[in-house]
N, C-alpha and C. Protein backbone atom coordinates (compact mmCIF):
# COMPACT_ATOMS: atom_id res chain seq x y z
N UNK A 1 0.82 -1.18 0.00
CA UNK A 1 0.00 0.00 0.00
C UNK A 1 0.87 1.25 0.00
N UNK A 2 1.35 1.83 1.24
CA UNK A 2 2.13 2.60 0.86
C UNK A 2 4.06 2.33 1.57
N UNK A 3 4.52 3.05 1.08
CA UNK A 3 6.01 2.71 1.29
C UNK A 3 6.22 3.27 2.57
N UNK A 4 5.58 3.54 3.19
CA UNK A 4 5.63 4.36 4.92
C UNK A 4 4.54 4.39 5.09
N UNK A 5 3.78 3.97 6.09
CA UNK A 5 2.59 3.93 7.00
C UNK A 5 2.19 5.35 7.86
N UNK A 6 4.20 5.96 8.33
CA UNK A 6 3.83 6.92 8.66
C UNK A 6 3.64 8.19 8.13
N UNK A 7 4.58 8.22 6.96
CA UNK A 7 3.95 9.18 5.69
C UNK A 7 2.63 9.32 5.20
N UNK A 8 2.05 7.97 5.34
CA UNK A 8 0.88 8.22 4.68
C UNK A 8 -0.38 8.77 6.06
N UNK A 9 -0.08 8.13 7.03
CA UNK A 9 -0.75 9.06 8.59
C UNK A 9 -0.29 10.25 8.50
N UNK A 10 1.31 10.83 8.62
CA UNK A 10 0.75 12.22 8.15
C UNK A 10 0.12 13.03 7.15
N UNK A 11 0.39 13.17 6.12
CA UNK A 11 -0.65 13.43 4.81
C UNK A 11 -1.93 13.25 5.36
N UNK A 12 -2.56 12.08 5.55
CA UNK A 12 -4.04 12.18 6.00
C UNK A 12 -4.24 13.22 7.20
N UNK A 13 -3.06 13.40 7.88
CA UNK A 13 -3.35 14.60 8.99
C UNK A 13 -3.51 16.31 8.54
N UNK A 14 -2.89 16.27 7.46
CA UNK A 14 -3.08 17.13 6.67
C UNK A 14 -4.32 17.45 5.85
N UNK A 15 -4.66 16.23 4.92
CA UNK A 15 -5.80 16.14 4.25
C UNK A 15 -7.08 16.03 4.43
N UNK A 16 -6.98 15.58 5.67
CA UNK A 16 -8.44 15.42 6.29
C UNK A 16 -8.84 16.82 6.78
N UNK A 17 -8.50 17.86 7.46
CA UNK A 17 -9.11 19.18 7.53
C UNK A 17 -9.64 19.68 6.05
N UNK A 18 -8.41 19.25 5.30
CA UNK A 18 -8.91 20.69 3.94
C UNK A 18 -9.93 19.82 3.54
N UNK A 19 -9.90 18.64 3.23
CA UNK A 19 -11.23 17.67 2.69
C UNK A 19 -12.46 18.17 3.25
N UNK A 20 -12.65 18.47 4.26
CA UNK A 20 -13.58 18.19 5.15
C UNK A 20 -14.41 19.82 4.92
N UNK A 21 -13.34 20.83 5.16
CA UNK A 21 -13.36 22.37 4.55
C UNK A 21 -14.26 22.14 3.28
N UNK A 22 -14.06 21.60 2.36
CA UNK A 22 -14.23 20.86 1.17
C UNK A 22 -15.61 20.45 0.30
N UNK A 23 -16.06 19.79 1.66
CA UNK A 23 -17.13 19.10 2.01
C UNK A 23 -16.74 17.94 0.91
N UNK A 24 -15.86 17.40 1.38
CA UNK A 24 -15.16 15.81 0.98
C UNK A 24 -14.58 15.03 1.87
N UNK A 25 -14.42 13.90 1.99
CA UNK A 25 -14.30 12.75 2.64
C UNK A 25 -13.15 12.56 2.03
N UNK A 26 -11.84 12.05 2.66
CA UNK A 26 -10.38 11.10 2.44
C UNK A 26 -11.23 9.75 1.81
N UNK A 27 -11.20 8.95 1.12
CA UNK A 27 -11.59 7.27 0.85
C UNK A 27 -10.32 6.84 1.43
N UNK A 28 -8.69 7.03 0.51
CA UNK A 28 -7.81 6.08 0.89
C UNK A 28 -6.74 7.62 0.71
N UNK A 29 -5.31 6.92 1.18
CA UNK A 29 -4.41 7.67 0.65
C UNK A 29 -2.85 6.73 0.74
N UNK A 30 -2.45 6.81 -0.72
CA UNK A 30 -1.50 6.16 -1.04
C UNK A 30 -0.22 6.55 -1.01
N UNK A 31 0.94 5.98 -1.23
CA UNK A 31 2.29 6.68 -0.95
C UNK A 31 2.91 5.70 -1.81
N UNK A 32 3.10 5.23 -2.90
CA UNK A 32 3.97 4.14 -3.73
C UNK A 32 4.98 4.65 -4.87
N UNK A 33 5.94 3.53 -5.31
CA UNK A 33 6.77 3.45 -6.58
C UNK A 33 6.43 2.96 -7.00
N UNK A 34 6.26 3.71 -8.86
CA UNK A 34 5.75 2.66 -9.87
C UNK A 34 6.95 3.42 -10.55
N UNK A 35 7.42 2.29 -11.19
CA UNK A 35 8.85 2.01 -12.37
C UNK A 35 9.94 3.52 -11.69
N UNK A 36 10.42 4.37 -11.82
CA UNK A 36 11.28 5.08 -11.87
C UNK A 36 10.77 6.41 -10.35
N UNK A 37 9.10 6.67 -10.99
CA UNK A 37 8.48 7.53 -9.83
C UNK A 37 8.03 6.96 -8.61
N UNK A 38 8.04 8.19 -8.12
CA UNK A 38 7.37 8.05 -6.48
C UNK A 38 5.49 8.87 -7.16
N UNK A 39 4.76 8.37 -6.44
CA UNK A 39 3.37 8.56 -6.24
C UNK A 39 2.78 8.97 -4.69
N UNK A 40 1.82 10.02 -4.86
CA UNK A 40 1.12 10.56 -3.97
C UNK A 40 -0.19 11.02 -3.98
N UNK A 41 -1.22 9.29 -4.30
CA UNK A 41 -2.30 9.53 -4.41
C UNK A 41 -3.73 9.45 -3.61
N UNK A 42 -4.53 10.52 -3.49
CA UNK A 42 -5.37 10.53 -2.55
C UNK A 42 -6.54 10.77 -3.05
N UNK A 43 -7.59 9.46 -2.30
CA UNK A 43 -8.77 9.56 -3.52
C UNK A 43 -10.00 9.69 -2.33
N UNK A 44 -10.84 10.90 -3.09
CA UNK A 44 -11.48 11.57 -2.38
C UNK A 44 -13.01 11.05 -2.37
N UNK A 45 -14.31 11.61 -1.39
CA UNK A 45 -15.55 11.02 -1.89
C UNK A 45 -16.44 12.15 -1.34
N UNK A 46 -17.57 12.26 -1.69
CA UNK A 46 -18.81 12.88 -1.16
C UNK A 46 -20.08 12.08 -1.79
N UNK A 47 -21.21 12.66 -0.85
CA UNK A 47 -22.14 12.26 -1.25
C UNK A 47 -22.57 12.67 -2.98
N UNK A 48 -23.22 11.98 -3.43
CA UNK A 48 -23.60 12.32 -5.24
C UNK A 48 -22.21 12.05 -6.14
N UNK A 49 -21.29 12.03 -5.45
CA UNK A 49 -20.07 11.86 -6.62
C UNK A 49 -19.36 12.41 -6.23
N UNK A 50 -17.69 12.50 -7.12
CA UNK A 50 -16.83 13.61 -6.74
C UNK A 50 -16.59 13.97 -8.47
N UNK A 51 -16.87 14.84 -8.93
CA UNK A 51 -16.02 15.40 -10.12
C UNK A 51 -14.71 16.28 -9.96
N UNK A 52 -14.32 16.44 -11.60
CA UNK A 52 -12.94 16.71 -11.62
C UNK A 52 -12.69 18.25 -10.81
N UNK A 53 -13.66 19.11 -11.16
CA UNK A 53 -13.43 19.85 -9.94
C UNK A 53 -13.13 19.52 -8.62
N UNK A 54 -13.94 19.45 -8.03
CA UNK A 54 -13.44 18.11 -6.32
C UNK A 54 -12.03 18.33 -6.22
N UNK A 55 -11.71 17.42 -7.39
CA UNK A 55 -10.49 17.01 -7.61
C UNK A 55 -9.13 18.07 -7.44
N UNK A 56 -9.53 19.00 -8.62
CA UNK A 56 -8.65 20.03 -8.95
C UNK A 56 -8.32 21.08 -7.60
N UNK A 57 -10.08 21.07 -7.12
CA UNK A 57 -9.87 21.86 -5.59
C UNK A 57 -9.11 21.58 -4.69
N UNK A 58 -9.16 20.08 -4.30
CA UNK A 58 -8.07 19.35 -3.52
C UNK A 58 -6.58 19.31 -3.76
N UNK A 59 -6.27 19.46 -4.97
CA UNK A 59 -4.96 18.91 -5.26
C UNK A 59 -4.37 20.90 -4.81
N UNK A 60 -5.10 21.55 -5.46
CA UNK A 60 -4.51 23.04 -5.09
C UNK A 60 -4.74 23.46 -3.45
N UNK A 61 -5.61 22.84 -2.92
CA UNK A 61 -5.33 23.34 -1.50
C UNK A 61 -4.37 22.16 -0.68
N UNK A 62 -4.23 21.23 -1.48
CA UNK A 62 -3.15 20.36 -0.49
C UNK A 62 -1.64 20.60 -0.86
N UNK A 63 -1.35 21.23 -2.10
CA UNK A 63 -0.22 21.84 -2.31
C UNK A 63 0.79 22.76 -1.55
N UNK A 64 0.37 23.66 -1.13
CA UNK A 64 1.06 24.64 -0.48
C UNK A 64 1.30 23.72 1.17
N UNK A 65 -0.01 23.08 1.78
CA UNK A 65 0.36 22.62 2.94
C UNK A 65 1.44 21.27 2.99
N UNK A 66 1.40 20.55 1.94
CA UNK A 66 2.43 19.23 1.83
C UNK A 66 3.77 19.59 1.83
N UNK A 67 3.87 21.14 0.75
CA UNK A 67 5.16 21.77 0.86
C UNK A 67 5.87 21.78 2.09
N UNK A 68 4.82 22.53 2.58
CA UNK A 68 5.44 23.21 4.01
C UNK A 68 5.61 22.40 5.02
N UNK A 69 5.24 21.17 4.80
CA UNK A 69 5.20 20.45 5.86
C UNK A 69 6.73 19.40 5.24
N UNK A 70 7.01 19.17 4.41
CA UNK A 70 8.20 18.98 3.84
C UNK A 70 8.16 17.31 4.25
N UNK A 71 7.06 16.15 4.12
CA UNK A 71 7.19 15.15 4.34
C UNK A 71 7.94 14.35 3.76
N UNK A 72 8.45 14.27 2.51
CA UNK A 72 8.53 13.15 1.20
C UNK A 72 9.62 13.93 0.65
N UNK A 73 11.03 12.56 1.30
CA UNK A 73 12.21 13.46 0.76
C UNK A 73 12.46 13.61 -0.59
N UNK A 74 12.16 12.22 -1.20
CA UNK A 74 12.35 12.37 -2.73
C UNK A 74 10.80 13.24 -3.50
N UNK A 75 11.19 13.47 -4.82
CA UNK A 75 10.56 14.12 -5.93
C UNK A 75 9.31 12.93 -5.85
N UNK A 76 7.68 13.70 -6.11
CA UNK A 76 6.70 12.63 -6.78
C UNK A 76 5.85 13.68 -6.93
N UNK A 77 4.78 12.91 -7.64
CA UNK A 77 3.32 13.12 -8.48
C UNK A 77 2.35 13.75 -7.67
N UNK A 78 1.70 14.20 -7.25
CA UNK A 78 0.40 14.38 -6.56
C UNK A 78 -0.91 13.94 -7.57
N UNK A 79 -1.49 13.09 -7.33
CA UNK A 79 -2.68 12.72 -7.96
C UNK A 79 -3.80 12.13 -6.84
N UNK A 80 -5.01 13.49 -7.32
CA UNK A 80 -6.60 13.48 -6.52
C UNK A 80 -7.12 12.68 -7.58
N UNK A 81 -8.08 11.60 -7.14
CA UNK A 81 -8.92 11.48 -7.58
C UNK A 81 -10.24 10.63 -6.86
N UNK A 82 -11.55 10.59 -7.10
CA UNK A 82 -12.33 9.46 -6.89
C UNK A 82 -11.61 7.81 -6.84
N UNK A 83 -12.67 7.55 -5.71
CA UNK A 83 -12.18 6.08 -5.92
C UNK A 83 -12.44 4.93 -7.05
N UNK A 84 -14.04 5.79 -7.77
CA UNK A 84 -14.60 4.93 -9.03
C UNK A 84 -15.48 4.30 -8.35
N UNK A 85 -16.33 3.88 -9.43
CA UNK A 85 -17.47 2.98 -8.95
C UNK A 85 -16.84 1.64 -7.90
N UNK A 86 -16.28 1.20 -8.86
CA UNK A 86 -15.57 -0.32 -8.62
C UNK A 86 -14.43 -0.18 -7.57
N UNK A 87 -15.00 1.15 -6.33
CA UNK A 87 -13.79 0.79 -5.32
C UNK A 87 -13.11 -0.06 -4.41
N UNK A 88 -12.39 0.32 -4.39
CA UNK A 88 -11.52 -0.99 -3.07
C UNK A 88 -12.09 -0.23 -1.80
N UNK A 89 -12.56 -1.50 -1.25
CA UNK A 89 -12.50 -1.32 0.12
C UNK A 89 -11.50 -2.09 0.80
N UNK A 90 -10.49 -0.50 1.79
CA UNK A 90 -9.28 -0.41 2.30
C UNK A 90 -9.62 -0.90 4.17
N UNK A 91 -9.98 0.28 4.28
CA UNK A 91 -10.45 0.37 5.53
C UNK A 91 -11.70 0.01 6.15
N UNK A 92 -11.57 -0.32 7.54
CA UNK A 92 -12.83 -1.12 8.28
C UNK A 92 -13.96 -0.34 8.37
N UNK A 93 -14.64 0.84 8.20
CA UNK A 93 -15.06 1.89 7.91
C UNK A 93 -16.08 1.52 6.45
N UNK A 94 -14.91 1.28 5.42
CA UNK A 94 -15.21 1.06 4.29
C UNK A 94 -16.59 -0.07 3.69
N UNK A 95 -15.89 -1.30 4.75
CA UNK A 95 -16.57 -2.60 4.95
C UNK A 95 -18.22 -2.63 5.50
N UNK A 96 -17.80 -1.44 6.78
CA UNK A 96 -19.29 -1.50 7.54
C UNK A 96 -20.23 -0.46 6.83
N UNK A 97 -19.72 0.37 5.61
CA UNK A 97 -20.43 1.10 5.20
C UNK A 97 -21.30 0.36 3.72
N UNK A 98 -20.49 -0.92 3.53
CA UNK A 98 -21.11 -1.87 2.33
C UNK A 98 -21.34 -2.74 2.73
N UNK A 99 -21.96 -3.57 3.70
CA UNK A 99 -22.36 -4.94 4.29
C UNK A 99 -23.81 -4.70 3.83
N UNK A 100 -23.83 -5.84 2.91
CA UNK A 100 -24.94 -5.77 2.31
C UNK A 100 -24.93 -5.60 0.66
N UNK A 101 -24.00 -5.04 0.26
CA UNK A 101 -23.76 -4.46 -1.16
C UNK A 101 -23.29 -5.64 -2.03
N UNK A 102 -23.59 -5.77 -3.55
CA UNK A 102 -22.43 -6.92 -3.58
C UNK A 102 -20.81 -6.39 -4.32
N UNK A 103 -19.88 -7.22 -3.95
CA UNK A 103 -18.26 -6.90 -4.19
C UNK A 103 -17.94 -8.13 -4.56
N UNK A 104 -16.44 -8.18 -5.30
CA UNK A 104 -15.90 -8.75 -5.57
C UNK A 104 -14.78 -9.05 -5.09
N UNK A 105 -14.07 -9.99 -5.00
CA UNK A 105 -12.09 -10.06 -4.52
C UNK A 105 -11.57 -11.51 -4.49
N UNK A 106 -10.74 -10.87 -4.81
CA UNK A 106 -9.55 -11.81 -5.13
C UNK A 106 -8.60 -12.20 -4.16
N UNK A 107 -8.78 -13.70 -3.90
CA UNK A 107 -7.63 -14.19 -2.56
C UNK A 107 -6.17 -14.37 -3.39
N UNK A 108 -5.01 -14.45 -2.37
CA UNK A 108 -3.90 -14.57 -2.63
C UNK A 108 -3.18 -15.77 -3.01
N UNK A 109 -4.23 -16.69 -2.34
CA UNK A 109 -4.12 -18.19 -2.55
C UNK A 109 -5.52 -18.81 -2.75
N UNK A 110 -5.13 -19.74 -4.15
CA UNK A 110 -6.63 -20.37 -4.38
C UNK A 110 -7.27 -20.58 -3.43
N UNK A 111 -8.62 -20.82 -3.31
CA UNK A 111 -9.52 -21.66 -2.71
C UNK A 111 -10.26 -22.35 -3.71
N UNK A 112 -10.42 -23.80 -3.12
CA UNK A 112 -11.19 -24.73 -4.04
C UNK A 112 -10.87 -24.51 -5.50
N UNK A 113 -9.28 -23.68 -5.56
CA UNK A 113 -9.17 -23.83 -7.52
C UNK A 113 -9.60 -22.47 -7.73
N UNK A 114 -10.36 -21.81 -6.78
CA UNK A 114 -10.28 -20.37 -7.69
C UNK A 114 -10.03 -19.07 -7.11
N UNK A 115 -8.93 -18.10 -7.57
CA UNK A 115 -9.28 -17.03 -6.48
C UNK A 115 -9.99 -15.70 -6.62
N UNK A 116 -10.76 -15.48 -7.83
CA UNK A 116 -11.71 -14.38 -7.58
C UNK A 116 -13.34 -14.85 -7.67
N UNK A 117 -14.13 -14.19 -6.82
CA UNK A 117 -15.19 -14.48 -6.50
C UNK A 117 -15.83 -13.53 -6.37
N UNK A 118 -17.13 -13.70 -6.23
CA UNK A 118 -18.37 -12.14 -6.62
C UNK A 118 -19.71 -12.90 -5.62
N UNK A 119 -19.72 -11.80 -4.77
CA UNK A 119 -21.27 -12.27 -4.38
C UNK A 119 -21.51 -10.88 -3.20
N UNK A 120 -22.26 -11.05 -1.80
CA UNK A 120 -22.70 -9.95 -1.45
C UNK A 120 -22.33 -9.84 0.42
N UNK A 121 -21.77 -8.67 0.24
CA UNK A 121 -20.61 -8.82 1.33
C UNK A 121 -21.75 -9.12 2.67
N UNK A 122 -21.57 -10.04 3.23
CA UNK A 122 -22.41 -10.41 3.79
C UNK A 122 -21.80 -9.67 5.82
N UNK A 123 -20.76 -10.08 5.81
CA UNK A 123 -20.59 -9.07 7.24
C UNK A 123 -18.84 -9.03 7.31
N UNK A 124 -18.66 -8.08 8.02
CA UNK A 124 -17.04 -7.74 8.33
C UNK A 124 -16.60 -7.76 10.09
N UNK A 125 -16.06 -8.47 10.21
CA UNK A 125 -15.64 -8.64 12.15
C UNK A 125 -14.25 -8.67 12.13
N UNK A 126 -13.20 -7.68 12.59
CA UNK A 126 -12.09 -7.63 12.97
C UNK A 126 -11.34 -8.11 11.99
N UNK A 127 -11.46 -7.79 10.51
CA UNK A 127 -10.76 -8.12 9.14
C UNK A 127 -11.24 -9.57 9.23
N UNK A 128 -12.42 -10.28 9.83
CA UNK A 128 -12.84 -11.08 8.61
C UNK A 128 -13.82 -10.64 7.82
N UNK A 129 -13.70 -11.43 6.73
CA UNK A 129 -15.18 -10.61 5.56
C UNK A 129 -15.57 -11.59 5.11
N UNK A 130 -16.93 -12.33 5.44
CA UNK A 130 -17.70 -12.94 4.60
C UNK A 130 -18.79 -12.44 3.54
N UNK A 131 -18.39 -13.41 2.36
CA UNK A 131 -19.14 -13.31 1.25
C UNK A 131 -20.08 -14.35 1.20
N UNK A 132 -21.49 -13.69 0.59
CA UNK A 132 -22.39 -15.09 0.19
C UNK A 132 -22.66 -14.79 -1.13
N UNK A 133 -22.85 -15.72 -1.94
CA UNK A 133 -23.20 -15.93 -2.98
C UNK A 133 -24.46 -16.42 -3.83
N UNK A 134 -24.53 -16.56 -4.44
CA UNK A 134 -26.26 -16.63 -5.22
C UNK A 134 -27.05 -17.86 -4.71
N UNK A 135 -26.14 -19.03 -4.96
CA UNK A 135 -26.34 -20.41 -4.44
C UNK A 135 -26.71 -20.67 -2.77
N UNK A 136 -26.65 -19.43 -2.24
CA UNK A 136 -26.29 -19.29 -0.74
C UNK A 136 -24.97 -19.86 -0.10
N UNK A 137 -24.33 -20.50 -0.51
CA UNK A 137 -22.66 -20.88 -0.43
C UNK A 137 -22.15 -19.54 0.33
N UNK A 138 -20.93 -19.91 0.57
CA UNK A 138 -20.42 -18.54 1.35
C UNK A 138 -18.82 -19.07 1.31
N UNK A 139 -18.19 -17.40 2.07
CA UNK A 139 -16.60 -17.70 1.85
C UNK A 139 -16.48 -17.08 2.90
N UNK A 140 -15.30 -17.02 3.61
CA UNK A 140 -14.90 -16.27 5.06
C UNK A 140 -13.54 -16.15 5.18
N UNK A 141 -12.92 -14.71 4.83
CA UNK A 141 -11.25 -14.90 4.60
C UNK A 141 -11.04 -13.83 5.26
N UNK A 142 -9.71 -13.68 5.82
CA UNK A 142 -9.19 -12.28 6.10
C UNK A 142 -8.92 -11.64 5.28
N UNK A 143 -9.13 -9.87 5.61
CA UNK A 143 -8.87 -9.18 4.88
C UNK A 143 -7.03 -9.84 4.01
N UNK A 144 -6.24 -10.00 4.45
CA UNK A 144 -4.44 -10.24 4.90
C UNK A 144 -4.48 -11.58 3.55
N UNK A 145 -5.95 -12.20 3.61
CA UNK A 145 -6.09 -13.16 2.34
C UNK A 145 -6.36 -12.78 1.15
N UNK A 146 -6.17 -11.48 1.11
CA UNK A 146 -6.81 -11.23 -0.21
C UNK A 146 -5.96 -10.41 -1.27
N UNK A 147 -6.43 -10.07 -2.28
CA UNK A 147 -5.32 -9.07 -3.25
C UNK A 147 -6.22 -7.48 -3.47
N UNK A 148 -7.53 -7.80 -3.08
CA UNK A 148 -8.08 -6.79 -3.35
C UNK A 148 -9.92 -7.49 -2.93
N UNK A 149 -10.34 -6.18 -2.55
CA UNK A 149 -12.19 -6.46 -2.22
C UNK A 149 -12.50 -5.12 -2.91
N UNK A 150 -13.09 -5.12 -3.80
CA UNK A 150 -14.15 -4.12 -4.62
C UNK A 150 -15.68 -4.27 -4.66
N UNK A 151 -15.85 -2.84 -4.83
CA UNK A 151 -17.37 -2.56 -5.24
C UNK A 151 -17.58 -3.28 -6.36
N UNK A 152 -18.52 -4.39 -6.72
CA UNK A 152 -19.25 -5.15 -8.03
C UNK A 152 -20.51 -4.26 -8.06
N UNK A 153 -20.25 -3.06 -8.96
CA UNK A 153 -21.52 -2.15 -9.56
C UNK A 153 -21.94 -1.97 -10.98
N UNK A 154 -21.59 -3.36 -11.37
CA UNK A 154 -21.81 -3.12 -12.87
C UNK A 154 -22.45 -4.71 -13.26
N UNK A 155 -23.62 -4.82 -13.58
CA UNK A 155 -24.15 -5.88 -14.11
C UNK A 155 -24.44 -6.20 -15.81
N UNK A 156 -23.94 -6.92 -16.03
CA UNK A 156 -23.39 -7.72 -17.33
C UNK A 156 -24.54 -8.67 -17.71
């Protein structure tokens, strides 16, 4: 997730006032290397949506304060955005706000031969998350089992 836990706690100590100023919600906030760069992405939410404004608002009022606060020794990106329909749920927060919804995810290690599965998050207790499925079948993994749990909001 991110390359410092505590980098990314501060930033959210930062981000969470102006968000909030905002009338936006933190979803997640990331701190990673992809190929050569460093990344610094924080994806925002409100009720009805977030558009690219949202966006643009956030990234200019978190600018001047990230400066000054001088967290992140090396050079990176700043990128706001929504989490998307099809978000990850990160945090325990996240879980108790979709129990009930249906999601998708992918374990790290097969089960029974397969590891992504789709059905309707049925409850979350101390990073476990059970899923049930159409058949009424069910699955029960730790969060720590998985590669990812998303929003399934798109029917095919």
């Amino acid at each position: 997730m991110a390359k410092d836990s505590n980098t990314v706690s501060a930033v959210r100590a930062i981000a969470q006032p102006i968000a909030e100023k905002l009338g936006l919600q933190i979803w997640d906030i990331r701190f990673l290397k992809e190929g050569t760069g460093w990344f610094l992405r924080i994806f925002i939410d409100k009720d009805g949506g977030v558009g690219i404004d949202d966006c643009v608002e956030m990234s200019r009022a978190l600018n001047d304060p990230l400066d000054e606060a001088d967290l992140i020794e090396q050079a990176y990106c700043l990128e706001v955005s929504s989490p998307g329909v099809e978000r990850e749920l990160v945090r325990d927060e996240h879980f108790q706000k979709y129990i009930g919804e249906k999601v998708k995810l992918k374990t790290i290690r097969p089960v029974d031969g397969k590891r992504e599965f789709s059905g309707i998050l049925e409850s979350y207790d101390d990073g476990l998350v059970t899923v049930r499925f159409e058949d009424e079948s069910g699955l029960s993994v730790t969060k720590k089992e998985t590669s990812w749990i998303k929003l399934d909001d798109f029917d095919f």
